[in-house]
N, C-alpha and C. Protein backbone atom coordinates (compact mmCIF):
# COMPACT_ATOMS: atom_id res chain seq x y z
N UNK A 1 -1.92 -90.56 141.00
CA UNK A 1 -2.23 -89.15 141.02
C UNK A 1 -3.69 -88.90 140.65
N UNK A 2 -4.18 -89.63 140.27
CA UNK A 2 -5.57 -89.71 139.66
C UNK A 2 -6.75 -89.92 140.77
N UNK A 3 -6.52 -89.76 141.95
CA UNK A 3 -7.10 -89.63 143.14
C UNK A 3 -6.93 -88.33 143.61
N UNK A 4 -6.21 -87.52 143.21
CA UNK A 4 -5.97 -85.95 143.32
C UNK A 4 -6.20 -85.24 141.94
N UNK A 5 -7.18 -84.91 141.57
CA UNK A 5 -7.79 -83.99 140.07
C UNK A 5 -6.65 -82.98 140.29
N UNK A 6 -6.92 -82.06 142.04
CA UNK A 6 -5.78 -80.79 141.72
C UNK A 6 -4.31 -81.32 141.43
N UNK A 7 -3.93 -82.47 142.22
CA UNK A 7 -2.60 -82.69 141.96
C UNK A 7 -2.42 -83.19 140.66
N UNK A 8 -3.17 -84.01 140.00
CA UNK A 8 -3.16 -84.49 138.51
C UNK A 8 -2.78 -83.22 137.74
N UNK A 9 -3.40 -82.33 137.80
CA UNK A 9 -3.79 -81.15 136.70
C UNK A 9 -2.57 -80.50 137.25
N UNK A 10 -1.87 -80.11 138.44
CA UNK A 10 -0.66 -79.66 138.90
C UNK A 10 0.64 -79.80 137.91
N UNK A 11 0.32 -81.59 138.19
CA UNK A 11 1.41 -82.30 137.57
C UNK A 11 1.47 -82.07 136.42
N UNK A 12 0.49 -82.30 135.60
CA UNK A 12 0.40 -82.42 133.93
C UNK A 12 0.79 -80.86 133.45
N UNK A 13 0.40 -80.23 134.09
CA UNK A 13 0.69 -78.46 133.54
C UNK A 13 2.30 -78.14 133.56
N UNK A 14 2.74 -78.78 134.86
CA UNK A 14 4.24 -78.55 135.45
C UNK A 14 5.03 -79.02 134.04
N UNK A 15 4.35 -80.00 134.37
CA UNK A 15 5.08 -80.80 132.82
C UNK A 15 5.37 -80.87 131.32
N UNK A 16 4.10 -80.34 131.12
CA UNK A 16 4.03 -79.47 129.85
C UNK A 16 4.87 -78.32 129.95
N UNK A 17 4.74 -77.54 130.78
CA UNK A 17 5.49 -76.17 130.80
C UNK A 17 7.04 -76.31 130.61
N UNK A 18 7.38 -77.41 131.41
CA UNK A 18 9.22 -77.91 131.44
C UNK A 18 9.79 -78.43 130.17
N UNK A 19 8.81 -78.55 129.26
CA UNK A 19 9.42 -79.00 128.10
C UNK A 19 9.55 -77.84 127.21
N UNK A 20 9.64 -76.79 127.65
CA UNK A 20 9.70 -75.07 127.01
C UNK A 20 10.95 -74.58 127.66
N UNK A 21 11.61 -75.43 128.44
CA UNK A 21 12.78 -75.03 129.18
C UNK A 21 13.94 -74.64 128.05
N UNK A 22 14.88 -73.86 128.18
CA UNK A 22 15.85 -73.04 127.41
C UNK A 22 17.52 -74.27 127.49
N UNK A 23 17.15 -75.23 128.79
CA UNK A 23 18.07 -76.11 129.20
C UNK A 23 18.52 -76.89 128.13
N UNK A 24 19.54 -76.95 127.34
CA UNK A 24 19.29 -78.44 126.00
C UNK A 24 18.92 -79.51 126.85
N UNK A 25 18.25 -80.40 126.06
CA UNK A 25 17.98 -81.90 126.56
C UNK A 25 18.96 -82.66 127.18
N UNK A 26 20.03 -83.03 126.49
CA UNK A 26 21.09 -83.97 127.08
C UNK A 26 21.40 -83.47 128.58
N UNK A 27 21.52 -82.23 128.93
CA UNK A 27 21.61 -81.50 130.19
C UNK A 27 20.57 -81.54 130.72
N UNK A 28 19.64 -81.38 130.57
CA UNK A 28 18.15 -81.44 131.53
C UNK A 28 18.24 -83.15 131.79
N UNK A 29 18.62 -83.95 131.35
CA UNK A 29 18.54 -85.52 131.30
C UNK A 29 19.67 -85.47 132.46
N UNK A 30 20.68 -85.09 132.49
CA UNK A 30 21.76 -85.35 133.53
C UNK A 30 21.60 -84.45 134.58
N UNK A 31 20.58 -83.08 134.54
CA UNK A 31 20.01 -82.47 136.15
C UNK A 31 19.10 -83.76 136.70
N UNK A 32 18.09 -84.38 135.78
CA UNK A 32 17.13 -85.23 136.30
C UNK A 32 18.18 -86.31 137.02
N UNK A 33 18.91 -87.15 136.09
CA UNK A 33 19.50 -88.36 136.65
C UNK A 33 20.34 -87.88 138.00
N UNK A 34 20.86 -86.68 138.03
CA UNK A 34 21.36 -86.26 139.38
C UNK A 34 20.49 -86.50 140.62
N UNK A 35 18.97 -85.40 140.27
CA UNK A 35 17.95 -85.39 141.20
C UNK A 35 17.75 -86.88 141.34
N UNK A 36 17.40 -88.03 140.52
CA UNK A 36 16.81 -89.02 141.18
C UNK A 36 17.85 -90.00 141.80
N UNK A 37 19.00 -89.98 141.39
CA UNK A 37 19.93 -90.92 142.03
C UNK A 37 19.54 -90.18 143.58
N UNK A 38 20.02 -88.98 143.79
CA UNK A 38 19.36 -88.40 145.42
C UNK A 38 18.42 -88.55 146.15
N UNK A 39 17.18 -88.65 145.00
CA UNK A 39 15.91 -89.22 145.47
C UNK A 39 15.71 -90.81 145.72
N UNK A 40 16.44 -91.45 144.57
CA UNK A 40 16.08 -92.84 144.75
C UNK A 40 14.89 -93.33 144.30
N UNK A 41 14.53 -92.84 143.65
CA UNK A 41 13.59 -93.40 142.80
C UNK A 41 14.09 -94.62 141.43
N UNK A 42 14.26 -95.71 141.56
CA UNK A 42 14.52 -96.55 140.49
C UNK A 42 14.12 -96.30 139.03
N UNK A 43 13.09 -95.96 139.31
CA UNK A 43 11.89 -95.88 137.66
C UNK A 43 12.05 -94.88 137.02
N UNK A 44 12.35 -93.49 137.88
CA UNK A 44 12.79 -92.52 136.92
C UNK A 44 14.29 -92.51 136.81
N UNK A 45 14.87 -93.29 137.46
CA UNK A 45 16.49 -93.19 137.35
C UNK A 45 16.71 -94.07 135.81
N UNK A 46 15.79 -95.09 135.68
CA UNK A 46 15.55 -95.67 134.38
C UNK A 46 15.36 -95.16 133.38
N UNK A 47 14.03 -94.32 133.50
CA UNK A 47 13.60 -93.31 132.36
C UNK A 47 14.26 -92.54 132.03
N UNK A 48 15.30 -91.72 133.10
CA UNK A 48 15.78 -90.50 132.79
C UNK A 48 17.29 -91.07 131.90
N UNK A 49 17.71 -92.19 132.43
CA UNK A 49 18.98 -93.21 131.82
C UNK A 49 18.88 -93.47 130.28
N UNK A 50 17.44 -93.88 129.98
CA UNK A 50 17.15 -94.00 128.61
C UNK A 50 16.78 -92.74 127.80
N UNK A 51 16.18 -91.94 128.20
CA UNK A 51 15.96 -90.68 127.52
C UNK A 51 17.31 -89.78 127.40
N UNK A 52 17.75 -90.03 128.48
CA UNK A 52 19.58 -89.55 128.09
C UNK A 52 20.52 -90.30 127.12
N UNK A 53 20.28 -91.38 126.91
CA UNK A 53 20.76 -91.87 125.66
C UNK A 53 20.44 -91.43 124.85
N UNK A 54 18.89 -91.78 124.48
CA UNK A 54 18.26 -90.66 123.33
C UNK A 54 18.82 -89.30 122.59
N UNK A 55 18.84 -88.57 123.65
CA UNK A 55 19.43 -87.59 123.80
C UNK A 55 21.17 -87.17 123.46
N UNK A 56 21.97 -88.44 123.38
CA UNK A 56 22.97 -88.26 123.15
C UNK A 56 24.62 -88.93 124.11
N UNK A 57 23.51 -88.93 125.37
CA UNK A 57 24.51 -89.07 126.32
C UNK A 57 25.25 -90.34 126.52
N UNK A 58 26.45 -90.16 126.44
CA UNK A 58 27.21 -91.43 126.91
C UNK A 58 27.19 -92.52 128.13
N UNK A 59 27.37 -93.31 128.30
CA UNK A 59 27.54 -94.13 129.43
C UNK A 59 28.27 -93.74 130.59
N UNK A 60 29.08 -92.32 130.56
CA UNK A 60 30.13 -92.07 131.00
C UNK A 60 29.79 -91.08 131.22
N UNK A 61 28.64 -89.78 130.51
CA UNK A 61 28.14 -88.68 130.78
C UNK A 61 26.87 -89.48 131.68
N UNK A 62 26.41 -90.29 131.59
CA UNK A 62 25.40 -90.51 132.73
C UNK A 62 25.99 -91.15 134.37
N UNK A 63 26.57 -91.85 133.90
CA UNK A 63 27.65 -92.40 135.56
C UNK A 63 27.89 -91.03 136.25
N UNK A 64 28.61 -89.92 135.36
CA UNK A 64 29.05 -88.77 136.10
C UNK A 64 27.66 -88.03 136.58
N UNK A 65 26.79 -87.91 135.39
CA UNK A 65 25.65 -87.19 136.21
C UNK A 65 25.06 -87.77 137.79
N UNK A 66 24.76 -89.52 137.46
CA UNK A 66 24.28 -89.45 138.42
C UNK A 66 25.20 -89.45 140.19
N UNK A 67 26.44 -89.47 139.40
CA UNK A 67 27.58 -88.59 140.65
C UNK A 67 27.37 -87.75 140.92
N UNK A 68 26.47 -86.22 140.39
CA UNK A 68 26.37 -85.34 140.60
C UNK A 68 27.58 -84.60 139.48
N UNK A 69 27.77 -84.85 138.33
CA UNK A 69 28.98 -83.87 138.08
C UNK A 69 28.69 -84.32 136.57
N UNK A 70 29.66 -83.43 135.74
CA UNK A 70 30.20 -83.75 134.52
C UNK A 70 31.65 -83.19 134.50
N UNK A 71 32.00 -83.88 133.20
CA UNK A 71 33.22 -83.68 132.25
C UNK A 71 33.19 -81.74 131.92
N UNK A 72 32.12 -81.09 131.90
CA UNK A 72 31.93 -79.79 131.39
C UNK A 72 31.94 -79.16 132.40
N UNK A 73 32.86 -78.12 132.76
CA UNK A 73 32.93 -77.10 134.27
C UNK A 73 31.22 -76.43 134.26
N UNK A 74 30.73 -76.06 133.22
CA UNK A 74 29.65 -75.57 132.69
C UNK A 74 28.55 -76.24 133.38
N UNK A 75 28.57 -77.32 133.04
CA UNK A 75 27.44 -78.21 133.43
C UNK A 75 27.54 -79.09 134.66
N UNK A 76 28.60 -79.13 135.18
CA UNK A 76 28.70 -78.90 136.40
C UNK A 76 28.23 -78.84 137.75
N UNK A 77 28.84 -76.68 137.50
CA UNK A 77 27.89 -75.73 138.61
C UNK A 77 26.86 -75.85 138.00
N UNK A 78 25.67 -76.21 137.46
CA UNK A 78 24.66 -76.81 137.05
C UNK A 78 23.59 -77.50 138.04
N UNK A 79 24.98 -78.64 137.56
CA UNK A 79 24.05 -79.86 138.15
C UNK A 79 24.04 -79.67 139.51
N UNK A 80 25.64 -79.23 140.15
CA UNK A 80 25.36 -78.89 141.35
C UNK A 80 24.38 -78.21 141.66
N UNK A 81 24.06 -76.82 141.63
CA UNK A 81 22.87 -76.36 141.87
C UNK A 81 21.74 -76.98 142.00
N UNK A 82 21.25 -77.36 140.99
CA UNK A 82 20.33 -78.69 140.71
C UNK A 82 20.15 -79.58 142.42
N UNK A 83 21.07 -79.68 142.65
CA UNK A 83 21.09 -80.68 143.81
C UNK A 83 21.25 -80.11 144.99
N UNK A 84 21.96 -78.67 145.29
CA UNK A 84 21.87 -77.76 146.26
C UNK A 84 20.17 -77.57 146.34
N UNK A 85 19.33 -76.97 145.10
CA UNK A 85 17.93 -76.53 145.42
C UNK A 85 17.30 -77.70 146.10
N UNK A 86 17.55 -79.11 145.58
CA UNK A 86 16.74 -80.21 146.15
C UNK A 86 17.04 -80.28 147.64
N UNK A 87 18.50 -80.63 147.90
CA UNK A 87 18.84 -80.78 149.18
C UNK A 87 18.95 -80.14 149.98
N UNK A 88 19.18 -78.75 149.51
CA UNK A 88 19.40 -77.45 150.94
C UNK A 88 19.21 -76.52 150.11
N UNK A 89 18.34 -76.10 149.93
CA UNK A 89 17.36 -74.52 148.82
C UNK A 89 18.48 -73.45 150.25
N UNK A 90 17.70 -73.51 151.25
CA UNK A 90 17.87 -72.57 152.53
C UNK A 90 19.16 -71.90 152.32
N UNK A 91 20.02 -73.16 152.14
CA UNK A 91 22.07 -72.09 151.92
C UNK A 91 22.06 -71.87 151.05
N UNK A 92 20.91 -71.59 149.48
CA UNK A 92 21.62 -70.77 148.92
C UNK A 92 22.14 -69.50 148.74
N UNK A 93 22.98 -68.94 148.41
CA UNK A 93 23.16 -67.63 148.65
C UNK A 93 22.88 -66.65 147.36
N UNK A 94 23.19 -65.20 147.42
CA UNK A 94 23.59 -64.22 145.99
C UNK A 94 24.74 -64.64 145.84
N UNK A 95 25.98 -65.05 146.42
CA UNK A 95 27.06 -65.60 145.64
C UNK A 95 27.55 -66.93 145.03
N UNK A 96 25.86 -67.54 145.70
CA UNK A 96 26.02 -69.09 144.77
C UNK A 96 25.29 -68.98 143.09
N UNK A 97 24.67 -67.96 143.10
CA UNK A 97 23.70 -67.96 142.08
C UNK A 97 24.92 -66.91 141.06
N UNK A 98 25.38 -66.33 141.77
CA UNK A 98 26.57 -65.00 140.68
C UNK A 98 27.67 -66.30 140.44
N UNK A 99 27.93 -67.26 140.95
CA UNK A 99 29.05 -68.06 140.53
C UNK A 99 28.51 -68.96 139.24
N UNK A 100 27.01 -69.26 139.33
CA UNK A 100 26.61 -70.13 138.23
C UNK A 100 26.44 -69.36 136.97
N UNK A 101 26.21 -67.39 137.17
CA UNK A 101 25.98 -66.85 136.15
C UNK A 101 27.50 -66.68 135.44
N UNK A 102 28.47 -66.48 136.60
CA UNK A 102 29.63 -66.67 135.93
C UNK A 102 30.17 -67.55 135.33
N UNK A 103 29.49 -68.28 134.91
CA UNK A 103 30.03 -69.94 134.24
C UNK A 103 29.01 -69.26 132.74
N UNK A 104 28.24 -68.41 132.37
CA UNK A 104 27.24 -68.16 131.74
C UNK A 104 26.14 -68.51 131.49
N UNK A 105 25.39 -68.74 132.29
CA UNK A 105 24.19 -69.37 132.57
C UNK A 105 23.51 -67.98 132.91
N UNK A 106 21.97 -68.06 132.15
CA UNK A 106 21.36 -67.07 132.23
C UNK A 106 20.24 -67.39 133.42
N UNK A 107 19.45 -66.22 133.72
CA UNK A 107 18.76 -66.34 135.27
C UNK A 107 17.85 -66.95 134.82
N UNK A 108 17.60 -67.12 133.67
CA UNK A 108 16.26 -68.21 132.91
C UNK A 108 16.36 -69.20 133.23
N UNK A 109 17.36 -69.91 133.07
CA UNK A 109 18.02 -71.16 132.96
C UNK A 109 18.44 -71.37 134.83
N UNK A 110 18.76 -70.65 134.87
CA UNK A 110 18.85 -70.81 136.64
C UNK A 110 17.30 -71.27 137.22
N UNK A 111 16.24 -70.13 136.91
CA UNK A 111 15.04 -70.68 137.10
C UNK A 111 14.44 -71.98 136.80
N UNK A 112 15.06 -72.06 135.73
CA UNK A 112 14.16 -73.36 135.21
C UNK A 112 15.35 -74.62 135.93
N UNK A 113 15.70 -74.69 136.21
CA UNK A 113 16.49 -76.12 137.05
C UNK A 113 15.61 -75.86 138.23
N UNK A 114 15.59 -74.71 139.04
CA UNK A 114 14.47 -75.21 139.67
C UNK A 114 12.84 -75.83 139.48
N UNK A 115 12.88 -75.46 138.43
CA UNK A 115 11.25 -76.51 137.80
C UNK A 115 12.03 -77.47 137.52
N UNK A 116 13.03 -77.83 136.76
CA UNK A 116 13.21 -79.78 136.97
C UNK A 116 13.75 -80.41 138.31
N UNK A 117 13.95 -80.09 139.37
CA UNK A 117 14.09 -80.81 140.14
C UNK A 117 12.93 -80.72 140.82
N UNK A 118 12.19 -79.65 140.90
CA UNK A 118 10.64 -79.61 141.34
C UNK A 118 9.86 -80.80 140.46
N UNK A 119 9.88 -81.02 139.38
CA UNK A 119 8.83 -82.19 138.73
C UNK A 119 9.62 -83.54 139.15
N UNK A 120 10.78 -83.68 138.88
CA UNK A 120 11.96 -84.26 139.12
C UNK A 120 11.60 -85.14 140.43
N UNK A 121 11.46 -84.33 141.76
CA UNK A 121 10.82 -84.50 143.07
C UNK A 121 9.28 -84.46 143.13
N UNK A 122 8.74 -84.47 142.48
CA UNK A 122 7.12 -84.41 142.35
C UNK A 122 7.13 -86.22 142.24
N UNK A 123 7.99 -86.28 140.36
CA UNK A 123 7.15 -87.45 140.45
C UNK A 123 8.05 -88.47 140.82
N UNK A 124 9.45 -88.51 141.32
CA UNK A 124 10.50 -89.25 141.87
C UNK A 124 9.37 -90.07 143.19
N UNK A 125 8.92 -88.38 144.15
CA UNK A 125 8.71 -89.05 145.37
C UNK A 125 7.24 -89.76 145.27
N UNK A 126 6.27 -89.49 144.24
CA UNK A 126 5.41 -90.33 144.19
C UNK A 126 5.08 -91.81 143.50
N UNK A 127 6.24 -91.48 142.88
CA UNK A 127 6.27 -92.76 142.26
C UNK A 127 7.53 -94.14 143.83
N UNK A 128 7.87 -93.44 144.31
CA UNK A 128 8.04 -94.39 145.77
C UNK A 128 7.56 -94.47 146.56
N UNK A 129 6.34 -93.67 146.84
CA UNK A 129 5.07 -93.77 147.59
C UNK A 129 4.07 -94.69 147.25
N UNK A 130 4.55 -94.96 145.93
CA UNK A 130 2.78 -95.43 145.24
C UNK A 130 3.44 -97.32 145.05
N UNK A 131 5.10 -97.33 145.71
CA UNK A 131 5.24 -98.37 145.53
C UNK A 131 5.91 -98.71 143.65
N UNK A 132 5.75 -98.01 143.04
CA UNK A 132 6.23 -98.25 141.42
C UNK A 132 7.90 -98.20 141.41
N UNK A 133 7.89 -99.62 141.11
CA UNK A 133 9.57 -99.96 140.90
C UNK A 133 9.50 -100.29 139.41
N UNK A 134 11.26 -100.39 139.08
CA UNK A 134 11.51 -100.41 137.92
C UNK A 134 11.37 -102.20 137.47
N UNK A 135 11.03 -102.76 136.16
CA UNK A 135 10.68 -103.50 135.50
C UNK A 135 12.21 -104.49 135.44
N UNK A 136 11.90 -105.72 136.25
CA UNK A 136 13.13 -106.32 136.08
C UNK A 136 13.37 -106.34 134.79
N UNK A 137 14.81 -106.75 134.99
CA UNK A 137 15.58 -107.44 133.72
C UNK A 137 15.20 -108.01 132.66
N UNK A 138 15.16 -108.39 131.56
CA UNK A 138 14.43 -109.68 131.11
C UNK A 138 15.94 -110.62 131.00
């Protein structure tokens, strides 16, 4: 990224800003691991795997995320969403967005899943452009 000043400074701002998100962590960790299992990015499917531990998450809350789902109806229509904006923004509708508020999710929080799958897909797809795979085994 450091061959792009605007995209550098893009990135780094995006990023800073997403960590002000209203999302708890353990949930923002299982929108990401959703987005990158879709994307395919190895390295952040890593990062986001370990920082979700961190965070709390089970072995069993991350398998499901990166299924796209959880154990929580809540978190969920979530993640789905999460993966509707990445994969098909275009169908969403006013009655996909009134079904996630009906789970209680505020329009804040609706917004901001779209900034993590936006950074999510920022640096998923550049980091498989640039060739950066994940660190074998030892």
């Amino acid at each position: 990224m450091a061959h792009s000043p605007a995209l550098l400074d893009g990135y780094l701002g995006l990023s800073r800003a997403m960590k002000r998100v209203k999302i708890p962590r353990a949930l923002s960790e299982k929108l990401s691991l959703a987005v990158q299992e879709w994307i395919g990015c190895g390295t952040c499917r890593e990062a986001h795997r370990e920082a979700g531990r961190a965070a709390g998450l089970t072995e069993t809350d991350i398998e499901l995320a990166r299924q796209g789902t959880s154990t929580d109806p809540r978190e969920a229509v979530l993640i789905g969403l999460a993966l509707r904006v990445l994969a098909e923004p275009g169908s969403l509708s006013d009655e996909d967005v009134a079904e996630v508020r009906a789970h209680g999710w505020s329009d804040r929080v609706i917004a901001e899943v779209v900034g993590v799958v936006t950074l999510n897909l920022l640096t998923g797809a550049f980091n498989l452009l640039a060739g950066i795979q994940p660190r074998p085994e030892d």
